[in-house]
Structure formats: structure tokens, C-alpha cells
PDB file of N, CA and C in Angstrom:
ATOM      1  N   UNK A   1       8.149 -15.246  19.707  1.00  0.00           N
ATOM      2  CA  UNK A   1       7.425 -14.435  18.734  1.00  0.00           C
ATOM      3  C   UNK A   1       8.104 -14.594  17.371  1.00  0.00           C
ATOM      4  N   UNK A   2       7.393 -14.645  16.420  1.00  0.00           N
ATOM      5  CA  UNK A   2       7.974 -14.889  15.046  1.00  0.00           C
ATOM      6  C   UNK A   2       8.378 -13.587  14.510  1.00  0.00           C
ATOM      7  N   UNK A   3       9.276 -13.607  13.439  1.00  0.00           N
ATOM      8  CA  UNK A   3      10.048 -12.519  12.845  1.00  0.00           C
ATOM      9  C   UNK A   3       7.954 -11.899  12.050  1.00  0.00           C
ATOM     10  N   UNK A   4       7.544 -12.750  11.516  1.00  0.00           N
ATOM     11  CA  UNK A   4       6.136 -11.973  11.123  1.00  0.00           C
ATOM     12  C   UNK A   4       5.445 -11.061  12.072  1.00  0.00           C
ATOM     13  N   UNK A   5       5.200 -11.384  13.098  1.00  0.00           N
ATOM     14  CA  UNK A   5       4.547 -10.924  13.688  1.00  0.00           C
ATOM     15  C   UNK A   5       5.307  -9.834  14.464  1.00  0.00           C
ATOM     16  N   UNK A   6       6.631  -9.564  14.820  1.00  0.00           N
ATOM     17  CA  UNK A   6       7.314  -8.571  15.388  1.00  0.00           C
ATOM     18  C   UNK A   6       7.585  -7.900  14.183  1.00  0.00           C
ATOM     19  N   UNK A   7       7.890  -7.613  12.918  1.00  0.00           N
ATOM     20  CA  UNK A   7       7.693  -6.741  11.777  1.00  0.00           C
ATOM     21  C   UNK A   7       6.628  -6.162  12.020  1.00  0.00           C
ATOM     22  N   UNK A   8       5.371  -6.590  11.764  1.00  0.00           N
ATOM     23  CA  UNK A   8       4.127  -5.836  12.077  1.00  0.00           C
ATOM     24  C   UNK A   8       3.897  -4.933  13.380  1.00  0.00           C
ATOM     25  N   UNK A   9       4.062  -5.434  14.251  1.00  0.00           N
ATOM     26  CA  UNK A   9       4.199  -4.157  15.520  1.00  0.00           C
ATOM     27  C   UNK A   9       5.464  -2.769  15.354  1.00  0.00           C
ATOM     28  N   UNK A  10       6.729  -3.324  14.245  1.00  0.00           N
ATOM     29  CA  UNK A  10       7.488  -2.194  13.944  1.00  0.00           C
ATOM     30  C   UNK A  10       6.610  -0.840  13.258  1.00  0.00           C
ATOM     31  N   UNK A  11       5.818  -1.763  12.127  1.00  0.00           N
ATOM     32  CA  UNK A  11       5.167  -0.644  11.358  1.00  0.00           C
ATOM     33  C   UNK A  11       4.456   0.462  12.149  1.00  0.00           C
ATOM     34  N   UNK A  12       5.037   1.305  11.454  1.00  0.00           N
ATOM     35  CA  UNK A  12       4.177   2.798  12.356  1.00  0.00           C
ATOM     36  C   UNK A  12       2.506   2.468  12.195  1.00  0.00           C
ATOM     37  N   UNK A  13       1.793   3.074  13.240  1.00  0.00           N
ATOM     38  CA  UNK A  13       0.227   3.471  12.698  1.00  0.00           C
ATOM     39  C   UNK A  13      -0.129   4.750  12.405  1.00  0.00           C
ATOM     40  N   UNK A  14       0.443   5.848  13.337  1.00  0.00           N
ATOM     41  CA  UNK A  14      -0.056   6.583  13.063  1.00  0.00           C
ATOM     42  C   UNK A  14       0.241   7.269  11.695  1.00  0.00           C
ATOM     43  N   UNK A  15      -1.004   8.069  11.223  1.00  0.00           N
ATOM     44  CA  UNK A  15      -0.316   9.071   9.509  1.00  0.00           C
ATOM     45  C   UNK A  15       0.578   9.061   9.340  1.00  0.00           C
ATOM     46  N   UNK A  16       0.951  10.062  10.327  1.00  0.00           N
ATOM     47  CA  UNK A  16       2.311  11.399  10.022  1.00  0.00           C
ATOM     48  C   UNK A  16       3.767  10.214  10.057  1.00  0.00           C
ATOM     49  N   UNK A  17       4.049   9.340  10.867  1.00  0.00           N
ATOM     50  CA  UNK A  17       4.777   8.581  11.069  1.00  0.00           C
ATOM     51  C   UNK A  17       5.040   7.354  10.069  1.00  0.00           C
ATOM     52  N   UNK A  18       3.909   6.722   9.417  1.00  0.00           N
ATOM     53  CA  UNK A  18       3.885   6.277   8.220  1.00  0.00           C
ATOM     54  C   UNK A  18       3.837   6.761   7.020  1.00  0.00           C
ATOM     55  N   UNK A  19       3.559   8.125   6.938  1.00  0.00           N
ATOM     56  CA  UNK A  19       4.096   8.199   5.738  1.00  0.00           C
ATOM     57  C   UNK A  19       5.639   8.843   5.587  1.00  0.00           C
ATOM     58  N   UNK A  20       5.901   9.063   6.958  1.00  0.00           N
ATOM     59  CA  UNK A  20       7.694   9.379   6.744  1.00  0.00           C
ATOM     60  C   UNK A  20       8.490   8.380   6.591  1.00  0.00           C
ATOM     61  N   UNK A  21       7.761   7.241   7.053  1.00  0.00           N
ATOM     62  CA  UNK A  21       8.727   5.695   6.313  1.00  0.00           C
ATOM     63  C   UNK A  21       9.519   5.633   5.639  1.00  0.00           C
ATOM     64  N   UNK A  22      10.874   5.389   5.130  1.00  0.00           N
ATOM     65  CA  UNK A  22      11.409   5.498   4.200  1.00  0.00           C
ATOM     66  C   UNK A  22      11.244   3.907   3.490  1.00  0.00           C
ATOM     67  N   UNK A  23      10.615   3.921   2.985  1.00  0.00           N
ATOM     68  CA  UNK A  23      10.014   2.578   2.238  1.00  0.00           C
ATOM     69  C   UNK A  23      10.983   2.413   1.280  1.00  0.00           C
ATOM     70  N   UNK A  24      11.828   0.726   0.524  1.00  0.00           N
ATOM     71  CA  UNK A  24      12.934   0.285   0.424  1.00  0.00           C
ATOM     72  C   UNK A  24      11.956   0.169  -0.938  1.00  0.00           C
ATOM     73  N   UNK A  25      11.978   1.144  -1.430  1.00  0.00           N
ATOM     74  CA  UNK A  25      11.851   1.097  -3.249  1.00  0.00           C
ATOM     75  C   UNK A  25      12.146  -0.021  -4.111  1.00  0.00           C
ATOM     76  N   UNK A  26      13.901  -0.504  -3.534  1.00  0.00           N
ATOM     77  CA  UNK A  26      14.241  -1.433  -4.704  1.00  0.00           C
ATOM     78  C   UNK A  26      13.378  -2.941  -4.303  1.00  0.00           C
ATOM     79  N   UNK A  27      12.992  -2.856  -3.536  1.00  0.00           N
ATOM     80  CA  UNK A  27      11.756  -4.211  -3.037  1.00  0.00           C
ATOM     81  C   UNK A  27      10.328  -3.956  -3.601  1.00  0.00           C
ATOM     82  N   UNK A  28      10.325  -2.954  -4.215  1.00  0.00           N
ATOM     83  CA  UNK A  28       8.667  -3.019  -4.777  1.00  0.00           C
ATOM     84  C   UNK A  28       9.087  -3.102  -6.341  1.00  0.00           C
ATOM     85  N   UNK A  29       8.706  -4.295  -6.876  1.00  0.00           N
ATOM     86  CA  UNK A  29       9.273  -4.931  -8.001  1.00  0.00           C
ATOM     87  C   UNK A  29       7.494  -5.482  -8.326  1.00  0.00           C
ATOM     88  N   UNK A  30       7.600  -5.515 -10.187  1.00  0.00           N
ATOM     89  CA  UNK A  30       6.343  -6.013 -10.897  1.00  0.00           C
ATOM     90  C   UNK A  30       5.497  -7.350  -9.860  1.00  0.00           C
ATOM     91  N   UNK A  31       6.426  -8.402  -9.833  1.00  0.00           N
ATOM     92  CA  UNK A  31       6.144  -9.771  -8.977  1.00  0.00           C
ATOM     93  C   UNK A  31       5.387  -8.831  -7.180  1.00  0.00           C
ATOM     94  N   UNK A  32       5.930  -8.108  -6.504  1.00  0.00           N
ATOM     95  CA  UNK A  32       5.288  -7.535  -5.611  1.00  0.00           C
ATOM     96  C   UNK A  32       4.083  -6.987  -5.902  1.00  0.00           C
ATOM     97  N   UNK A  33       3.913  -6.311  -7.252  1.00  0.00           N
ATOM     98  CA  UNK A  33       2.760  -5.487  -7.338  1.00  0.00           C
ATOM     99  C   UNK A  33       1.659  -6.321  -7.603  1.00  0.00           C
ATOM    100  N   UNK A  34       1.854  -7.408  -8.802  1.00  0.00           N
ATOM    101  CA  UNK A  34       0.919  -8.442  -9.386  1.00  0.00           C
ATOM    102  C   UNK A  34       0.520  -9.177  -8.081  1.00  0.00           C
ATOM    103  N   UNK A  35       1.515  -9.525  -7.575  1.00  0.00           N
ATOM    104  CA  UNK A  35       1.090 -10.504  -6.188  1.00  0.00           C
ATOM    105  C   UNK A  35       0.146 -10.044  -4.866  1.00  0.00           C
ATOM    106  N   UNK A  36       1.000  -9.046  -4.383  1.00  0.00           N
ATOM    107  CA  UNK A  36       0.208  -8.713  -3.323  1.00  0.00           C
ATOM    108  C   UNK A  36      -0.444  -7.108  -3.351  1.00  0.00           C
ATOM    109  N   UNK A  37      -0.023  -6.477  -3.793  1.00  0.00           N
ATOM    110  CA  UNK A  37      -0.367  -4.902  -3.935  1.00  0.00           C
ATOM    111  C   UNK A  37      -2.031  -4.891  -4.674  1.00  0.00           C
ATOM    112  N   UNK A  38      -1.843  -5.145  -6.020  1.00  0.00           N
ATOM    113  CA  UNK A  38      -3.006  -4.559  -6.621  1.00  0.00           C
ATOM    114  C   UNK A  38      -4.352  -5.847  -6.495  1.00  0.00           C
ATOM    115  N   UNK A  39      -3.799  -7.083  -5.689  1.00  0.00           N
ATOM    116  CA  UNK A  39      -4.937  -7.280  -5.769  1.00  0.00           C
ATOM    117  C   UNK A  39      -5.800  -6.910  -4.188  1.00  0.00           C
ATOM    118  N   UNK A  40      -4.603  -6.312  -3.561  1.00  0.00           N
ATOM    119  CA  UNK A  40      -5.323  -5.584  -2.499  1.00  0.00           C
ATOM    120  C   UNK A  40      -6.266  -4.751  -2.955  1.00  0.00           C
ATOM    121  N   UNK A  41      -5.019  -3.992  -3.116  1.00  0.00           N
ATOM    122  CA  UNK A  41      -5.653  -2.735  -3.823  1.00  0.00           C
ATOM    123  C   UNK A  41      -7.556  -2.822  -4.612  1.00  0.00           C
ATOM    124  N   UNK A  42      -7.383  -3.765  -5.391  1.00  0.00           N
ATOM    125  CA  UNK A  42      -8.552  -4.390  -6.284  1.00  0.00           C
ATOM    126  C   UNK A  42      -9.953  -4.882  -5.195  1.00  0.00           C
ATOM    127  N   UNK A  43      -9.471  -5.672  -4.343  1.00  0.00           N
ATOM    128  CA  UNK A  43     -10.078  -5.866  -3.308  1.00  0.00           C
ATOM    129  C   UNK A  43     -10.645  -4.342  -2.704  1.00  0.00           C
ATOM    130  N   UNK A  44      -9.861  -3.992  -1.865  1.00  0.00           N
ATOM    131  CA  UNK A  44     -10.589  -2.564  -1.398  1.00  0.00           C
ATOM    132  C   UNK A  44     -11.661  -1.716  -2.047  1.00  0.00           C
ATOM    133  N   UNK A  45     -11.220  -1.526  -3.258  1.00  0.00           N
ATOM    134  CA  UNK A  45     -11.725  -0.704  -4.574  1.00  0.00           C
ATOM    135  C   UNK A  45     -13.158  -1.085  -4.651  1.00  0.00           C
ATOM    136  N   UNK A  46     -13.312  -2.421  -4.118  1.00  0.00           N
ATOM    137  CA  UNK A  46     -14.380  -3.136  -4.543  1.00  0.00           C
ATOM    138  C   UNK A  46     -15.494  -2.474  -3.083  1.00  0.00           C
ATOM    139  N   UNK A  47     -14.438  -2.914  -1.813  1.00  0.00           N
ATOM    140  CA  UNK A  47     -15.509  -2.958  -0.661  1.00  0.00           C
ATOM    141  C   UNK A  47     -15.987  -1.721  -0.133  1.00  0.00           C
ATOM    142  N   UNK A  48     -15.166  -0.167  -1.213  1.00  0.00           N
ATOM    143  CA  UNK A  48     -15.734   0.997  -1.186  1.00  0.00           C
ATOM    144  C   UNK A  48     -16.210   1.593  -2.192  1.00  0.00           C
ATOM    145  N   UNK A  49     -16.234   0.895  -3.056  1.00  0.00           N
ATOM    146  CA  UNK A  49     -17.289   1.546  -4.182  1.00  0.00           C
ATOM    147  C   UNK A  49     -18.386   0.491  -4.427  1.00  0.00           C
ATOM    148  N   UNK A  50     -18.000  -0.555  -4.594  1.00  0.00           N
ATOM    149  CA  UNK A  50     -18.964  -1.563  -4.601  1.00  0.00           C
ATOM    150  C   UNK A  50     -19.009  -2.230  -5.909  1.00  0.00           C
ATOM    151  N   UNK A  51     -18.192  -1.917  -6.776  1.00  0.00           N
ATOM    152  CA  UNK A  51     -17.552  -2.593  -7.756  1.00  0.00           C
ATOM    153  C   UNK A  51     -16.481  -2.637  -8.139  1.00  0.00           C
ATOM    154  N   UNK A  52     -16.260  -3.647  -9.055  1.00  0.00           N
ATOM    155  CA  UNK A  52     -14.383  -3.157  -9.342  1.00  0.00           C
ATOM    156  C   UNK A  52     -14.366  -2.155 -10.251  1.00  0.00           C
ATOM    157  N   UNK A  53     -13.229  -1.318 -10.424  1.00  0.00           N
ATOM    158  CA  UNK A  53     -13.027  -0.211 -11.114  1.00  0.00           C
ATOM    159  C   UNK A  53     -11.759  -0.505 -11.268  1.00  0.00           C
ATOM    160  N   UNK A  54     -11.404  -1.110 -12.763  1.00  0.00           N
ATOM    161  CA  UNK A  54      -9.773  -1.441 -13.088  1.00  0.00           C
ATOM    162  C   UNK A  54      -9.028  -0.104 -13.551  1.00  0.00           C
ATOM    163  N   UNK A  55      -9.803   0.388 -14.059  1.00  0.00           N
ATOM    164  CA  UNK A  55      -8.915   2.039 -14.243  1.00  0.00           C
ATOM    165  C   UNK A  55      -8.229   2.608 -12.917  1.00  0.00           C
ATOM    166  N   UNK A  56      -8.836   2.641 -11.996  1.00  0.00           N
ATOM    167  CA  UNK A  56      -8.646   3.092 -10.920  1.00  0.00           C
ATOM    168  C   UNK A  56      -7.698   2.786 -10.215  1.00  0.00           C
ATOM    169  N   UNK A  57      -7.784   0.770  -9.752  1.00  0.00           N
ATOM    170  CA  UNK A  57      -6.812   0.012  -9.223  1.00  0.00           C
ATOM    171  C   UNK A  57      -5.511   0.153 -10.432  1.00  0.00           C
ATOM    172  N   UNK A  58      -5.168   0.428 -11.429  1.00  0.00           N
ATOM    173  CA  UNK A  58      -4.623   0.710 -12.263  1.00  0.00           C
ATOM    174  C   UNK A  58      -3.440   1.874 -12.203  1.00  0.00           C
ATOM    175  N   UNK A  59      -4.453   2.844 -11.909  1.00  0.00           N
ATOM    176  CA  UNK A  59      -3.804   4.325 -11.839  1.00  0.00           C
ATOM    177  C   UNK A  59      -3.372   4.153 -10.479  1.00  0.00           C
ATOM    178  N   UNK A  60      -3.706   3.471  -9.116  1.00  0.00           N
ATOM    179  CA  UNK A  60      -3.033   3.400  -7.903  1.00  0.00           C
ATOM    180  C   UNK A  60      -1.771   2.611  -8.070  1.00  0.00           C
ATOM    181  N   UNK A  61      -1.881   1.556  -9.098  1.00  0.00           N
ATOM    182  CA  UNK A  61      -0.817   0.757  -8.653  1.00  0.00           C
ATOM    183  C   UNK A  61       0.381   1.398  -9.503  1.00  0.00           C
ATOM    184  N   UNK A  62      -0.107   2.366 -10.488  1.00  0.00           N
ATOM    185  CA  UNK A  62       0.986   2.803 -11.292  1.00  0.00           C
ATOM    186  C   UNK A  62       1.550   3.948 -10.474  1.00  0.00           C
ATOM    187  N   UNK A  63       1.081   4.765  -9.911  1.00  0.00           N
ATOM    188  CA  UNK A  63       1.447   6.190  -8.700  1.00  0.00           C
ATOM    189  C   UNK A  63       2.056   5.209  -7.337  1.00  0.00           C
ATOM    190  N   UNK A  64       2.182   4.281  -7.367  1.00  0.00           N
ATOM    191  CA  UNK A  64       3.057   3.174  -6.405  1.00  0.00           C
ATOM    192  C   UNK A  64       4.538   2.905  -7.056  1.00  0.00           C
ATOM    193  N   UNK A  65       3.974   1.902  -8.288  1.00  0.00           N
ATOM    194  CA  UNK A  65       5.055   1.714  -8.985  1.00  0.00           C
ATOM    195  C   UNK A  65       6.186   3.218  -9.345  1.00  0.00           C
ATOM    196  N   UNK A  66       5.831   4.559  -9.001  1.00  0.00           N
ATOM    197  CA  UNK A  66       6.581   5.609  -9.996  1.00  0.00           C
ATOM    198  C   UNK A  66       7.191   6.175  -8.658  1.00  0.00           C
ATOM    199  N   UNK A  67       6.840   5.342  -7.349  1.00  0.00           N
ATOM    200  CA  UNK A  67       7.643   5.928  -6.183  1.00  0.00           C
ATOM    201  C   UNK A  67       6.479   7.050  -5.883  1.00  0.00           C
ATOM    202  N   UNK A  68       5.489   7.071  -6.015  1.00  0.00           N
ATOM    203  CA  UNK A  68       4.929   8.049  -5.775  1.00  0.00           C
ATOM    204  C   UNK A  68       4.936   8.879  -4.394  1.00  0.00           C
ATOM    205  N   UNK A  69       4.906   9.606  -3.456  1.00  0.00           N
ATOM    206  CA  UNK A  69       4.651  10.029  -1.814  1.00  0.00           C
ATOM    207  C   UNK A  69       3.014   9.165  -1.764  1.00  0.00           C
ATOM    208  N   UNK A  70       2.751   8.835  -0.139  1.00  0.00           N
ATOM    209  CA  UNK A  70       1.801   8.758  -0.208  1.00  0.00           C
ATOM    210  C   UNK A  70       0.233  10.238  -0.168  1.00  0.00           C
ATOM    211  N   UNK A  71       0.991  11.273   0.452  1.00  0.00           N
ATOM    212  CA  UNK A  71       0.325  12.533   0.350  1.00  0.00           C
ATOM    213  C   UNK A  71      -0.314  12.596  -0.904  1.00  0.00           C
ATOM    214  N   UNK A  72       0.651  12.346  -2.059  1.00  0.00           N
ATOM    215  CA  UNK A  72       0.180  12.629  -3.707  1.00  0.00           C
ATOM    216  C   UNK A  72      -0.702  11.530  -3.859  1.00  0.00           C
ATOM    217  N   UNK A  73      -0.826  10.179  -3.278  1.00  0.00           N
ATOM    218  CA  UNK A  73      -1.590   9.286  -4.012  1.00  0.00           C
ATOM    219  C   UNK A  73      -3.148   9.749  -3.415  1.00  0.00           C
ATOM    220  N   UNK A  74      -3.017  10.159  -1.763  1.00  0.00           N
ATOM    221  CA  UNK A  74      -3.945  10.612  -0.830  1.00  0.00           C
ATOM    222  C   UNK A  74      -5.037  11.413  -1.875  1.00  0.00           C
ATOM    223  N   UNK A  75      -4.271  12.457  -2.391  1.00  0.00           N
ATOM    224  CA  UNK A  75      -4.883  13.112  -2.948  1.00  0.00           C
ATOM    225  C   UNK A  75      -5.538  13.195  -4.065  1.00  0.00           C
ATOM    226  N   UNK A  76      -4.951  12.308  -4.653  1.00  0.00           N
ATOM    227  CA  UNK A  76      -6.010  11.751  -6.235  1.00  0.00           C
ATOM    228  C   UNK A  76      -6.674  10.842  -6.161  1.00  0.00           C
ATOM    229  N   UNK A  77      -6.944  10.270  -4.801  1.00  0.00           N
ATOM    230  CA  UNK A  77      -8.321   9.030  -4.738  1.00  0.00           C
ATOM    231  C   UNK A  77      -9.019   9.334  -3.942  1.00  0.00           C
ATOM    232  N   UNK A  78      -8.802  11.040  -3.150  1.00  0.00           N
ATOM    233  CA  UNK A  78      -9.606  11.714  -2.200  1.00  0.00           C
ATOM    234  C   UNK A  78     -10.725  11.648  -2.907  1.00  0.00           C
ATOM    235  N   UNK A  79     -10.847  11.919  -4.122  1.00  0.00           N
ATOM    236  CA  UNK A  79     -11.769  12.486  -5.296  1.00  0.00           C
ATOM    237  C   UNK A  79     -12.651  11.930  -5.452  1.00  0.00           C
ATOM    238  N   UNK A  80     -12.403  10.360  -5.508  1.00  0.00           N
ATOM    239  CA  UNK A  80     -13.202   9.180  -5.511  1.00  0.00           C
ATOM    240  C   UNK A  80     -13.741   8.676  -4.247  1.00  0.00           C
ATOM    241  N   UNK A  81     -12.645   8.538  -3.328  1.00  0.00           N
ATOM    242  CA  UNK A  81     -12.988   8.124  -2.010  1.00  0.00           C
ATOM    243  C   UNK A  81     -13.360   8.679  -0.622  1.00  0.00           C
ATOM    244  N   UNK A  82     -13.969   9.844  -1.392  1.00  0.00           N
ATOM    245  CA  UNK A  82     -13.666  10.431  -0.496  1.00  0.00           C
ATOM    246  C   UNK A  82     -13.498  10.354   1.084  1.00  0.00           C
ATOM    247  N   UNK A  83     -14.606  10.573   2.047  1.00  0.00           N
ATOM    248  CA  UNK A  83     -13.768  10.091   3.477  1.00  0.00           C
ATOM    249  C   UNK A  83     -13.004   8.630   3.744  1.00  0.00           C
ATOM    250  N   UNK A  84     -13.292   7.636   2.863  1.00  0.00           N
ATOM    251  CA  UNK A  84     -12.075   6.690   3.079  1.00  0.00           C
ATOM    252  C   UNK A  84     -10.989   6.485   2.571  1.00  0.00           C
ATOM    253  N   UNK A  85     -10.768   7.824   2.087  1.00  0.00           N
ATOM    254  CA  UNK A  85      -9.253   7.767   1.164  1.00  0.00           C
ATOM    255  C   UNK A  85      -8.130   7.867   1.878  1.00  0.00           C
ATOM    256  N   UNK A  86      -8.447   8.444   3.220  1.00  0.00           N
ATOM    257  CA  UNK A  86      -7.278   8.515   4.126  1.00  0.00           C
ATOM    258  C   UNK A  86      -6.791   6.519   4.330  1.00  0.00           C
ATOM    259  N   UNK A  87      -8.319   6.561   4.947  1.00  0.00           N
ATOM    260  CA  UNK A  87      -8.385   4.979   5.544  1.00  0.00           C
ATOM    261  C   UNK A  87      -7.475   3.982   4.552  1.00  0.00           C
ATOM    262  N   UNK A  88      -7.521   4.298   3.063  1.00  0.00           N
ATOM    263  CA  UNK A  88      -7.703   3.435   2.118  1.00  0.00           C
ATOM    264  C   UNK A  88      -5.671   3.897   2.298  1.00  0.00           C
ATOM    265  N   UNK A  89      -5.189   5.254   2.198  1.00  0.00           N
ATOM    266  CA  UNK A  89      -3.885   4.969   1.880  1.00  0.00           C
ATOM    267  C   UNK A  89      -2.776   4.558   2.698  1.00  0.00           C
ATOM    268  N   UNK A  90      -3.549   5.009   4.422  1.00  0.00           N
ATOM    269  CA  UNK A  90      -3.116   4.314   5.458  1.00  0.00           C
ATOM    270  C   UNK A  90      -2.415   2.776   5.427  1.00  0.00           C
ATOM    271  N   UNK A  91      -4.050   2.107   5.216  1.00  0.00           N
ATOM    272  CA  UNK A  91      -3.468   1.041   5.117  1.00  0.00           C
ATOM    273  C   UNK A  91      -2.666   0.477   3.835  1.00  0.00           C
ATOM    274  N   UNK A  92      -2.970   1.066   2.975  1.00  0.00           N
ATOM    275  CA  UNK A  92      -2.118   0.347   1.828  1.00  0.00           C
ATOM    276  C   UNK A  92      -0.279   0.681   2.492  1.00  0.00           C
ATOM    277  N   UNK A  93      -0.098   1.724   2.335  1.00  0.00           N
ATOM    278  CA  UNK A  93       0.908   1.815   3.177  1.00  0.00           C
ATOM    279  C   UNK A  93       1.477   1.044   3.996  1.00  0.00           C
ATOM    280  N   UNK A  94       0.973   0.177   5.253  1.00  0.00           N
ATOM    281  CA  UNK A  94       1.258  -0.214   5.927  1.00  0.00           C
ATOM    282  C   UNK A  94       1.844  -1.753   5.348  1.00  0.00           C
ATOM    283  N   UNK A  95       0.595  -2.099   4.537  1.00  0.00           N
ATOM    284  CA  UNK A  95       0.780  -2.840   3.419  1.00  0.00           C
ATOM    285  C   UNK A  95       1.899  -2.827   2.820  1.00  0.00           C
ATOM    286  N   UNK A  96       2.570  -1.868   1.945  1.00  0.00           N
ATOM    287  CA  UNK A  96       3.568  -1.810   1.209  1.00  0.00           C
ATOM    288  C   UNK A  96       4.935  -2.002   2.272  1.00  0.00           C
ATOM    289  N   UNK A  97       4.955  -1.150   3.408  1.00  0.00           N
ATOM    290  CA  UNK A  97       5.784  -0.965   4.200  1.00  0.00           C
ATOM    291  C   UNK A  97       6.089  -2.969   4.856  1.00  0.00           C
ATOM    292  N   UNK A  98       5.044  -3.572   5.378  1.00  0.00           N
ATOM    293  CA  UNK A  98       5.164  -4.627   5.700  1.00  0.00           C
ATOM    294  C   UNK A  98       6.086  -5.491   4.350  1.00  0.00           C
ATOM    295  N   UNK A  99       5.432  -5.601   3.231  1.00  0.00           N
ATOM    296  CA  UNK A  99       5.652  -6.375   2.480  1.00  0.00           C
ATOM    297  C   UNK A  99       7.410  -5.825   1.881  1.00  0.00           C
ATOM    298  N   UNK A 100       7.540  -4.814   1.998  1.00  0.00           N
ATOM    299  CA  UNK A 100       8.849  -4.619   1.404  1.00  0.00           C
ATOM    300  C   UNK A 100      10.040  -5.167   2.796  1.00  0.00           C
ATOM    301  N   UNK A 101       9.620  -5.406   3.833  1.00  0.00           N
ATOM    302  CA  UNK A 101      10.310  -5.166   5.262  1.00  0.00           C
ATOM    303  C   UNK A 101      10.415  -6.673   5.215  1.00  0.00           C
ATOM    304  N   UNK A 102       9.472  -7.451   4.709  1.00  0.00           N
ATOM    305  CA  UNK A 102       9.445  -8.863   4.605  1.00  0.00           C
ATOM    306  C   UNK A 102       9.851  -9.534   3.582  1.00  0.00           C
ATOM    307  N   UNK A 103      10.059  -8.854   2.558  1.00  0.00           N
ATOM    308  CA  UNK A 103      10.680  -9.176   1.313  1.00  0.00           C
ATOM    309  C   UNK A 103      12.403  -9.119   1.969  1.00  0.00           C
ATOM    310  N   UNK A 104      12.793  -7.711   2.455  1.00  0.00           N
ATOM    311  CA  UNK A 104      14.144  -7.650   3.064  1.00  0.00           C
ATOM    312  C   UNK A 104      14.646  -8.937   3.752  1.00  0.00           C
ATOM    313  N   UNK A 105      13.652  -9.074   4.606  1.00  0.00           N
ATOM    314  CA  UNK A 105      14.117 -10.126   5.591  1.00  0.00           C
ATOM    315  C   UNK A 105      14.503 -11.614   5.066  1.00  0.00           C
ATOM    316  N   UNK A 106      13.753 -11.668   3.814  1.00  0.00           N
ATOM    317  CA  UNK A 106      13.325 -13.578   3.337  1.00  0.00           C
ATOM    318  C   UNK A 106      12.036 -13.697   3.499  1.00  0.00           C
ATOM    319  N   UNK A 107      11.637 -13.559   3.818  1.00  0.00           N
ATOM    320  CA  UNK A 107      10.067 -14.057   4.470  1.00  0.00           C
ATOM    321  C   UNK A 107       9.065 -14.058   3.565  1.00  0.00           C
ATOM    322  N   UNK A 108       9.902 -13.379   2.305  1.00  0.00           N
ATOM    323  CA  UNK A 108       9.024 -13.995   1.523  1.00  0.00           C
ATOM    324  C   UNK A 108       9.725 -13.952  -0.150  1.00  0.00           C
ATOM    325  N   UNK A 109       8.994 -14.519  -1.091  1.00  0.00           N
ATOM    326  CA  UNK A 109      10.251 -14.245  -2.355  1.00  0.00           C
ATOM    327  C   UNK A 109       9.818 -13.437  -3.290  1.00  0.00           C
TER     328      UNK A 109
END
């Protein structure tokens, strides 16, 4: 089994357990966000509203960048998203959590 694919089964799924993550801050750097974060992020934005909304992907990636909890981000795109805002911070989460866990490792630069 590859170090990729056994990272990913570490990540928690459920809520409560992912968002107690202690997610490695000093790994979420500009190059992380430009790269893989916001154009997730941008992506999603798209396949639940149905257009892009750069203000939006904007204000998520900046409440990321400021260390934000995910509870607090939950809650200011509830507004917009509504029933998939859980869905939407879940996975970003898991997202962030992977990519910083893989940044640790090498696996990626």
C-alpha cells in the first residue's frame, strides 16, 4: 500500500472527529492555497451554486488562510449553502487535513 493511499484512510470522516484534527498550520502556505485549496474550493462553489462566485471562494480561502475553526467557516457559508454547507466543509477539511499530512510527509512540494 502506498504512503498516499494509507494517509487517506488516517483521515477522520466523521464531523465531530474531523474537525478536532489538529491540522499542521505551518503547512498551509500561499503555494498550498493557490494550488490546491481554492481551486477546489472554486470548483465546488461552482457545482452548488451553479456559477462561480469569486467573492465567495475568496472569503473561504481567506477564513482558511487566518486559521480559521472549521465550525466558524460552517457557519458563514451555511447562509449561502445552505444544506450543503456541512457537505461542502466536511470535505474541504478532509482536503486540507490530507494535503497538509502530505505536504509533512514529502509527497508533495
Amino acid at each position: 500500500m502506498s504512503k498516499c493511499s494509507l494517509s487517506v484512510q488516517l483521515i477522520p470522516t466523521a464531523k465531530e472527529e474531523l474537525f478536532a484534527f489538529q491540522l499542521d498550520w505551518a503547512m498551509v502556505d500561499s503555494n498550498l492555497m493557490e494550488k490546491r485549496i481554492k481551486p477546489w474550493v472554486n470548483k465546488k462553489i461552482i457545482e452548488y451554486i451553479g456559477e462561480e462566485e469569486p467573492t465567495l471562494t475568496e472569503f473561504i480561502c481567506q477564513k482558511v488562510m487566518a486559521h480559521s475553526v472549521p465550525h466558524s467557516i460552517l457557519s458563514d457559508v451555511a447562509m449561502v449553502l445552505d444544506e450543503e454547507a456541512e457537505v461542502f466543509v466536511v470535505k474541504m477539511w478532509r482536503l486540507l487535513i490530507y494535503e497538509t499530512e502530505a505536504k509533512k510527509a514529502g509527497l508533495v512540494k
